[in-house]
PDB file of N, CA and C in Angstrom:
ATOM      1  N   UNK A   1      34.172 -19.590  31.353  1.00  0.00           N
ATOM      2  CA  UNK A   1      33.334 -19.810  30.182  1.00  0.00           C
ATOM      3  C   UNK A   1      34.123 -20.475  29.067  1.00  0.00           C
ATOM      4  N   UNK A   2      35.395 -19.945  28.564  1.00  0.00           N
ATOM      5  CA  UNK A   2      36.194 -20.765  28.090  1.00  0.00           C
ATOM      6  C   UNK A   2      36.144 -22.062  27.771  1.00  0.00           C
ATOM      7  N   UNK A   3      36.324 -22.566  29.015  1.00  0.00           N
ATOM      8  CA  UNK A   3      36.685 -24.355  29.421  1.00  0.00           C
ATOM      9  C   UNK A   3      35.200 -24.948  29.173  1.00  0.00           C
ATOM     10  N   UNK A   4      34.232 -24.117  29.794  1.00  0.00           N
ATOM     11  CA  UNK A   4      33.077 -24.709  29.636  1.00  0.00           C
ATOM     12  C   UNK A   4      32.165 -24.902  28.065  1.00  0.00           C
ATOM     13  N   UNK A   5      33.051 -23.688  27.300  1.00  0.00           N
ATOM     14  CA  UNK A   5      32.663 -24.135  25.683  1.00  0.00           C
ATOM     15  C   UNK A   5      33.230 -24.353  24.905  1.00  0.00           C
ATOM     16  N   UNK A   6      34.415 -25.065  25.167  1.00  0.00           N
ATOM     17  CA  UNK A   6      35.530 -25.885  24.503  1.00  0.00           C
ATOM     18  C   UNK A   6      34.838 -27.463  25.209  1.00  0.00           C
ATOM     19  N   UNK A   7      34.537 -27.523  26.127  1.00  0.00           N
ATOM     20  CA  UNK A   7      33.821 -28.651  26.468  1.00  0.00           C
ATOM     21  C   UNK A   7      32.269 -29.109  26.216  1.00  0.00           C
ATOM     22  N   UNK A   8      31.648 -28.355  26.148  1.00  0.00           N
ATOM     23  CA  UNK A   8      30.223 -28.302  25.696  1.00  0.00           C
ATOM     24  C   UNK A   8      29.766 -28.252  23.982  1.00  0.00           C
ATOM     25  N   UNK A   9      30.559 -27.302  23.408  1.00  0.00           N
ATOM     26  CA  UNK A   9      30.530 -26.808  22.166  1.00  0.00           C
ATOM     27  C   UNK A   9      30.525 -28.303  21.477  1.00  0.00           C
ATOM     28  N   UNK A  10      31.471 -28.732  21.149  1.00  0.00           N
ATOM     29  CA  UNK A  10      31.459 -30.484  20.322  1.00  0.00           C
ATOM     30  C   UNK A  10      30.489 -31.309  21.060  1.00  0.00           C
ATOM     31  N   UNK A  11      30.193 -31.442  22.228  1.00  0.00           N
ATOM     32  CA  UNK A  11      28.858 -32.355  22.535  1.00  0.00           C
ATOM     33  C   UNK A  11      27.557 -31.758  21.355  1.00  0.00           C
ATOM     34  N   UNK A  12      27.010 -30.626  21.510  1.00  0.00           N
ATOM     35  CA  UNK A  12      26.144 -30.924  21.402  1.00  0.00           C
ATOM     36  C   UNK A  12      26.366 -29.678  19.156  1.00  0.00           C
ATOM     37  N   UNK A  13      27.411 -30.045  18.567  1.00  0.00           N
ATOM     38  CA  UNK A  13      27.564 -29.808  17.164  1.00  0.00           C
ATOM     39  C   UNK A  13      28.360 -28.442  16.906  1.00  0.00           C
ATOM     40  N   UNK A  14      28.176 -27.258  18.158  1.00  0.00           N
ATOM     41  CA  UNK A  14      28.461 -26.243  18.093  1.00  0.00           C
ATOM     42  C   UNK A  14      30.130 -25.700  17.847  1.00  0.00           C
ATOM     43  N   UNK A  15      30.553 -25.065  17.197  1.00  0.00           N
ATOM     44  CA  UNK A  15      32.149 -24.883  17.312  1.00  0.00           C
ATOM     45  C   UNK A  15      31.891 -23.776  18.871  1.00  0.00           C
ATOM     46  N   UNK A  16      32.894 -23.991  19.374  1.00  0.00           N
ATOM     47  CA  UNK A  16      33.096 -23.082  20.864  1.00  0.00           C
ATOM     48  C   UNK A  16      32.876 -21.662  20.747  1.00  0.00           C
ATOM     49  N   UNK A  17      33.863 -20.847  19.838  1.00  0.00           N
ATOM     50  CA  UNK A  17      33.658 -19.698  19.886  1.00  0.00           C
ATOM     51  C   UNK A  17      32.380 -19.135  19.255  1.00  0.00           C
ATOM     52  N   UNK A  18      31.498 -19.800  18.210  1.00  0.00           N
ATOM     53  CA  UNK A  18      30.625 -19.726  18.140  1.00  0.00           C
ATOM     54  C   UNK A  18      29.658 -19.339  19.687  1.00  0.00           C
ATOM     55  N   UNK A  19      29.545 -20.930  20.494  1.00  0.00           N
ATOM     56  CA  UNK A  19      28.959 -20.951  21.565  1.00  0.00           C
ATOM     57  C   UNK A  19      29.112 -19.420  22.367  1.00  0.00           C
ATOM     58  N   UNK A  20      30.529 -19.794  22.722  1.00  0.00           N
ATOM     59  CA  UNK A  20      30.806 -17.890  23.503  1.00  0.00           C
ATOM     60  C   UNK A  20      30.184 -16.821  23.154  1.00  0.00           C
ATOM     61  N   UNK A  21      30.225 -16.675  21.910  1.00  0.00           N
ATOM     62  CA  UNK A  21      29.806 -15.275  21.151  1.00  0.00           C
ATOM     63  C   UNK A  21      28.480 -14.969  21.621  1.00  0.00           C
ATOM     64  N   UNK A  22      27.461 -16.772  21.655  1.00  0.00           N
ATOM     65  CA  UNK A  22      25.778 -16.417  22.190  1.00  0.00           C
ATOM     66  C   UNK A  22      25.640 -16.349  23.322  1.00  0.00           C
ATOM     67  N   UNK A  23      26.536 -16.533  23.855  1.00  0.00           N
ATOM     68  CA  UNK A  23      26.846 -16.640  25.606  1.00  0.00           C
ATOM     69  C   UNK A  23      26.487 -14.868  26.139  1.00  0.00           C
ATOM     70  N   UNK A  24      27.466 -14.827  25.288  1.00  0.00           N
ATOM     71  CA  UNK A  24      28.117 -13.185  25.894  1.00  0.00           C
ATOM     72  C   UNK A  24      26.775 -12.230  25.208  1.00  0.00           C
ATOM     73  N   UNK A  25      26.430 -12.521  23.923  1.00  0.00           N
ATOM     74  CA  UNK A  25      25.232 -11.711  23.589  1.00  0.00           C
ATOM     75  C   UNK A  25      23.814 -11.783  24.632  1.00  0.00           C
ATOM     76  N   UNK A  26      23.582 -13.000  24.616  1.00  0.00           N
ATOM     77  CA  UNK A  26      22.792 -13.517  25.686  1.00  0.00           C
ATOM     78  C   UNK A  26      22.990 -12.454  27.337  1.00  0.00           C
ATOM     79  N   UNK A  27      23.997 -12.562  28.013  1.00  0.00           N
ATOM     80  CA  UNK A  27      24.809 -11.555  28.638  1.00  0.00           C
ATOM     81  C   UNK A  27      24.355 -10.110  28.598  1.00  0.00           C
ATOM     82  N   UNK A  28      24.626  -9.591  27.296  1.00  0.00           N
ATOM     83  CA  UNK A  28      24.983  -8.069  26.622  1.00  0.00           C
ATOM     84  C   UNK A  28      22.976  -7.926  27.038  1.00  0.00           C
ATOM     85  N   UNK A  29      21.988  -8.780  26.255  1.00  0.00           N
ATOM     86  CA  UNK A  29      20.868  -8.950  26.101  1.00  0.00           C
ATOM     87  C   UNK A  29      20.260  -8.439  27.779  1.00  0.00           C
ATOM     88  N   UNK A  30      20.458  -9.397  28.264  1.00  0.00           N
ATOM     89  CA  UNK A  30      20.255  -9.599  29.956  1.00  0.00           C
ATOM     90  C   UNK A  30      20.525  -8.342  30.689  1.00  0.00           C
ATOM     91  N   UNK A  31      21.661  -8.011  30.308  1.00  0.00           N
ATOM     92  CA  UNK A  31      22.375  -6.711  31.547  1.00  0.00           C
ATOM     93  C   UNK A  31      23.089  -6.600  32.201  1.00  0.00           C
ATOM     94  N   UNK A  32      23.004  -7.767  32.149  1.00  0.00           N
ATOM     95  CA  UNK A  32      24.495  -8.583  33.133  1.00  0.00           C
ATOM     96  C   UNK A  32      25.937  -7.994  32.568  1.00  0.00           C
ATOM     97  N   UNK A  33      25.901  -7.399  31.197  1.00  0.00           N
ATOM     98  CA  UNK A  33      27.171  -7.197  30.310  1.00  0.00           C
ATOM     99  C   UNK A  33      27.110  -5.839  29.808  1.00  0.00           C
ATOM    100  N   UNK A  34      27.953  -5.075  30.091  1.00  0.00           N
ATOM    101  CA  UNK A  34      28.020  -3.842  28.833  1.00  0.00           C
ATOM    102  C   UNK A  34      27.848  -4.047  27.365  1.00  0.00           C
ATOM    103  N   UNK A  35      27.384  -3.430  26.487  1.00  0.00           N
ATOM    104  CA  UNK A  35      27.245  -3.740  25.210  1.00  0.00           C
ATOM    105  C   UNK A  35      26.222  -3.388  24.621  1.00  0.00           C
ATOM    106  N   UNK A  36      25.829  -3.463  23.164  1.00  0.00           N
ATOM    107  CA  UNK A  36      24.547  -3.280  22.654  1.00  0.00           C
ATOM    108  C   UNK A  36      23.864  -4.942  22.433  1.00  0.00           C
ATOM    109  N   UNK A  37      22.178  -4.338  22.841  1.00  0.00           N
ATOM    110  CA  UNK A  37      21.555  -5.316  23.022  1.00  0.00           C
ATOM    111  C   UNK A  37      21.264  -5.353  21.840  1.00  0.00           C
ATOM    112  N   UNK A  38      20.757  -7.258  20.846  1.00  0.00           N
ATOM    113  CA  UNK A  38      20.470  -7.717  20.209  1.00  0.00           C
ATOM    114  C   UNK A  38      18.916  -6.739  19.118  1.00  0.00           C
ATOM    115  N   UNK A  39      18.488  -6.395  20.026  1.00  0.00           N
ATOM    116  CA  UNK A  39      17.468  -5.611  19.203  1.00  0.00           C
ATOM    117  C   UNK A  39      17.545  -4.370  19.221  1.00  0.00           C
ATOM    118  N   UNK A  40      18.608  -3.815  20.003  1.00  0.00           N
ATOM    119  CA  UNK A  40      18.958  -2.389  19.198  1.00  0.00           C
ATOM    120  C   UNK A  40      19.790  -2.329  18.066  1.00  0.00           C
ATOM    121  N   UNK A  41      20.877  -3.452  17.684  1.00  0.00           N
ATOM    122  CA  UNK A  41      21.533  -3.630  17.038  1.00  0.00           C
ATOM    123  C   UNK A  41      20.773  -3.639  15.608  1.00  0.00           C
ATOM    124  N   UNK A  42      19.510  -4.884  15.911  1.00  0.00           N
ATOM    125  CA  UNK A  42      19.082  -4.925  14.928  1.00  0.00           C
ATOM    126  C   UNK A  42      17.870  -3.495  14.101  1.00  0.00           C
ATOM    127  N   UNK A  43      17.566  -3.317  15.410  1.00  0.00           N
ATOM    128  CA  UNK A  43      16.843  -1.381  14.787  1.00  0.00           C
ATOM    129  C   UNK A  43      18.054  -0.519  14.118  1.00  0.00           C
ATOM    130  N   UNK A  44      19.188  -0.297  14.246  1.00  0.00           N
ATOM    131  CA  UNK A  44      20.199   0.561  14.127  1.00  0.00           C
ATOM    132  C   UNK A  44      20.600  -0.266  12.495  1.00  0.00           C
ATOM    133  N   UNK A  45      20.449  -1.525  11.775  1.00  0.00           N
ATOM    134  CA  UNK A  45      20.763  -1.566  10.716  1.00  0.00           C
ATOM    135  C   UNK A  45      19.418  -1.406  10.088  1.00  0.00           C
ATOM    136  N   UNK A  46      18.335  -1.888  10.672  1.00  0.00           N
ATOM    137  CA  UNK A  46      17.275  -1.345  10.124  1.00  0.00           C
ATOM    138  C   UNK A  46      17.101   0.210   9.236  1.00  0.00           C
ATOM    139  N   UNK A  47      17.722   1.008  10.405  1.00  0.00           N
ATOM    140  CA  UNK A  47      17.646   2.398  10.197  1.00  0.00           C
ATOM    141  C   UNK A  47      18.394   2.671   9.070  1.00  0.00           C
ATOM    142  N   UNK A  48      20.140   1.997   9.295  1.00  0.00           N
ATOM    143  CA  UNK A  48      20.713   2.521   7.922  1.00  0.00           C
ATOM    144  C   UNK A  48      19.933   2.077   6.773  1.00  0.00           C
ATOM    145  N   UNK A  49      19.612   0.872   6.622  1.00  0.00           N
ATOM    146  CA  UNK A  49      18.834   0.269   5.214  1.00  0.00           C
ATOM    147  C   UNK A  49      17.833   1.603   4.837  1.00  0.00           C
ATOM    148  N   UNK A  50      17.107   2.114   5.819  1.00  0.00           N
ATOM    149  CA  UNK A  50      16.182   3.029   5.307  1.00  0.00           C
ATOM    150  C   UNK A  50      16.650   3.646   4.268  1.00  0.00           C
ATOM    151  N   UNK A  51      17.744   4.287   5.889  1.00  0.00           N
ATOM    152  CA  UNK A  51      18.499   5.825   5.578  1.00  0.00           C
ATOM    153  C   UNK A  51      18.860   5.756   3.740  1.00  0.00           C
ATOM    154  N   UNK A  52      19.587   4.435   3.597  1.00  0.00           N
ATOM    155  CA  UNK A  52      20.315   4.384   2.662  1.00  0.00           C
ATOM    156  C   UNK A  52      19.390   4.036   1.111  1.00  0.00           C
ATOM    157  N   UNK A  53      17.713   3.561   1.369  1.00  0.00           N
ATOM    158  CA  UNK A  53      16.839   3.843   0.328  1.00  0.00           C
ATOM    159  C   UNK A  53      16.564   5.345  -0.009  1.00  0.00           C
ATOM    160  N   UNK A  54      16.109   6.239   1.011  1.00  0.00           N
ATOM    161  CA  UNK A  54      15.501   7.224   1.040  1.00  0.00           C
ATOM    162  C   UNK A  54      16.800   7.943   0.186  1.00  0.00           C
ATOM    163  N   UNK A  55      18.174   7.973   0.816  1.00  0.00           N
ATOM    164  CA  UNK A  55      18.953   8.909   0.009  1.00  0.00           C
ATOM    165  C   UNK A  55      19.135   8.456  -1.776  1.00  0.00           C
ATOM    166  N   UNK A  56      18.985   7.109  -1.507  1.00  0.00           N
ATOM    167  CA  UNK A  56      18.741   6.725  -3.461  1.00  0.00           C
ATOM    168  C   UNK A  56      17.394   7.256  -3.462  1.00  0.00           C
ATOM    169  N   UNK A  57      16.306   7.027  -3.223  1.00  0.00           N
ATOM    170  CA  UNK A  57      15.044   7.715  -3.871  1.00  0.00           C
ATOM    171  C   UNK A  57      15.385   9.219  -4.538  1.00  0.00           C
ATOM    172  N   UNK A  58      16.264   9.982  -2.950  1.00  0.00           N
ATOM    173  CA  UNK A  58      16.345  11.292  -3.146  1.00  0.00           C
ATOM    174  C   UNK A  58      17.258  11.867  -4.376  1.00  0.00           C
ATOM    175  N   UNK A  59      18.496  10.885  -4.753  1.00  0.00           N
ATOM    176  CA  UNK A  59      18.948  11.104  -5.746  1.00  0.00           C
ATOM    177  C   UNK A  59      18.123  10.535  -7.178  1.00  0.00           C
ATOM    178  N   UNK A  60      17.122   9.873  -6.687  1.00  0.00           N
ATOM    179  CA  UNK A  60      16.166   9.602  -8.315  1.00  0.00           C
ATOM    180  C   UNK A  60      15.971  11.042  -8.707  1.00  0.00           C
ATOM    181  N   UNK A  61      14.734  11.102  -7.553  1.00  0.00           N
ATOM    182  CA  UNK A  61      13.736  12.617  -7.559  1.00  0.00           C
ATOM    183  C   UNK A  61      14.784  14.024  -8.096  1.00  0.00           C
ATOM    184  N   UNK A  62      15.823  14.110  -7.787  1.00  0.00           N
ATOM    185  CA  UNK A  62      16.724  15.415  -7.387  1.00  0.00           C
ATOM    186  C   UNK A  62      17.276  15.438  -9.393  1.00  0.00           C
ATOM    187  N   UNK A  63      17.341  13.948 -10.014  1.00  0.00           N
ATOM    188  CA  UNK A  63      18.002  14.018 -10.898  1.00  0.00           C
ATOM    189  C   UNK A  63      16.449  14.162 -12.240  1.00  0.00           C
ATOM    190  N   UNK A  64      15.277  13.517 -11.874  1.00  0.00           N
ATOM    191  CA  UNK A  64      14.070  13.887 -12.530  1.00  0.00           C
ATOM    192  C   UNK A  64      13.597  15.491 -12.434  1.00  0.00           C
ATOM    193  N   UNK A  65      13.669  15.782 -11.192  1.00  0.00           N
ATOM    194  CA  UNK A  65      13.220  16.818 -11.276  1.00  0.00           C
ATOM    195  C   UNK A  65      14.125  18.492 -11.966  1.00  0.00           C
ATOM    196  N   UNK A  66      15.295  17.957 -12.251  1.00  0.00           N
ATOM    197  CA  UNK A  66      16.544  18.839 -13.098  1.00  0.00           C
ATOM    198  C   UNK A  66      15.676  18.151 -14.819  1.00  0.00           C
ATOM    199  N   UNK A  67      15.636  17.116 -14.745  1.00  0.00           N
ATOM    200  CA  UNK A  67      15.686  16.256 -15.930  1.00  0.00           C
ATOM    201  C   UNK A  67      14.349  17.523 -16.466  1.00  0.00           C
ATOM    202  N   UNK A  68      13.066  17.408 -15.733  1.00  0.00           N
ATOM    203  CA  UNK A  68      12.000  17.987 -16.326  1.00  0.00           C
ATOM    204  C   UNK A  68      11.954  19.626 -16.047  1.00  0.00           C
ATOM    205  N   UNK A  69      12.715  20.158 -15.414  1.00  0.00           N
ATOM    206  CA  UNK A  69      12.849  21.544 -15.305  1.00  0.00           C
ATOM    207  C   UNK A  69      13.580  21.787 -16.418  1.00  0.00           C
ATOM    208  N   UNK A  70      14.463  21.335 -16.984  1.00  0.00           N
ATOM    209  CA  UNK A  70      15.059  21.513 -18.259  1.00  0.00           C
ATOM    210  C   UNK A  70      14.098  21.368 -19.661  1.00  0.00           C
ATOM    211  N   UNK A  71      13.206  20.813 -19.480  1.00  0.00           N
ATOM    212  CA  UNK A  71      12.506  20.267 -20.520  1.00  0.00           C
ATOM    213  C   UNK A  71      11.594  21.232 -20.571  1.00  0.00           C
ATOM    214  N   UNK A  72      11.054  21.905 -19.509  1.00  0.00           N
ATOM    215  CA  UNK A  72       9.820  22.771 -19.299  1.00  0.00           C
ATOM    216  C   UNK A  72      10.584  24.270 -19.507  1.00  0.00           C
ATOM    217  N   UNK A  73      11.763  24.156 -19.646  1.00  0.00           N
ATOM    218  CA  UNK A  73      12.120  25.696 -19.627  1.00  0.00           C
ATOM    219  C   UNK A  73      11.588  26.698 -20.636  1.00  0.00           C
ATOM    220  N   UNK A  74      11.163  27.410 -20.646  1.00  0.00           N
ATOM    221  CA  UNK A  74      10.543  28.415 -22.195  1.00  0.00           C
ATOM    222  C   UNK A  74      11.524  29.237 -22.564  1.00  0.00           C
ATOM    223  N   UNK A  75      12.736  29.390 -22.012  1.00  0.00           N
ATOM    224  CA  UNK A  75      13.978  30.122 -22.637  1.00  0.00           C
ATOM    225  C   UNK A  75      14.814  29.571 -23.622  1.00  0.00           C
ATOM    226  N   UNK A  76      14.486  27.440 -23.662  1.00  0.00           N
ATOM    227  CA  UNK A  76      14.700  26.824 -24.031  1.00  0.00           C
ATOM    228  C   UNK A  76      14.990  27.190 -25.311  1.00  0.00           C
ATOM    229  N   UNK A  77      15.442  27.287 -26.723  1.00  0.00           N
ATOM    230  CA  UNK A  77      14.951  27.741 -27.724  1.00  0.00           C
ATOM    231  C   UNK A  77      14.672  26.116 -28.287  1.00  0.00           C
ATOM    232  N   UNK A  78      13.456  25.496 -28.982  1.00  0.00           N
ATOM    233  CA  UNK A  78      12.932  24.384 -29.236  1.00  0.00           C
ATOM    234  C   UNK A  78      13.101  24.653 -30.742  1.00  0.00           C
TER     235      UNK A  78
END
C-alpha cells in the first residue's frame, strides 16, 4: 500500500499519507481491519458533546437552584 500511495497520491492531488489513512479507515469500515469503525467513532464524540452539555446545564441548574433556595429561606433575616 505504501508504494501504491506514494504513486497514486500526486496523480490524482492527494498527499500519500493522507491517501493511506482513507485506505486503512475504509479497511477498519469494511472488516477487513481491526479498529473502530467510522460511525462509531463518530456516535462516541457525539456522545461526549452531549455528555459534556448536560453536565454544563447541570452545573447552571445546581448553581440556580442554591441561588433561589437562599433567597426563599425564611430564617433569612430580610
Amino acid at each position: 500500500m505504501n508504494g501504491a500511495a506514494k504513486r497514486i497520491g500526486p496523480r490524482v492531488g492527494i498527499n500519500p499519507d493522507t491517501l493511506r489513512t482513507w485506505v486503512k479507515q475504509a479497511d477498519i469500515d469494511a472488516g477487513r481491519r481491526p479498529g473502530i469503525p467510522s460511525m462509531d467513532a463518530a456516535r462516541a464524540r457525539e456522545l461526549e458533546r452531549e455528555n459534556r452539555e448536560l453536565k454544563r446545564a447541570n452545573e447552571i441548574l445546581l448553581a440556580a437552584s442554591s441561588f433561589f433556595a437562599r433567597e426563599l429561606d425564611p430564617r433569612l433575616p430580610w
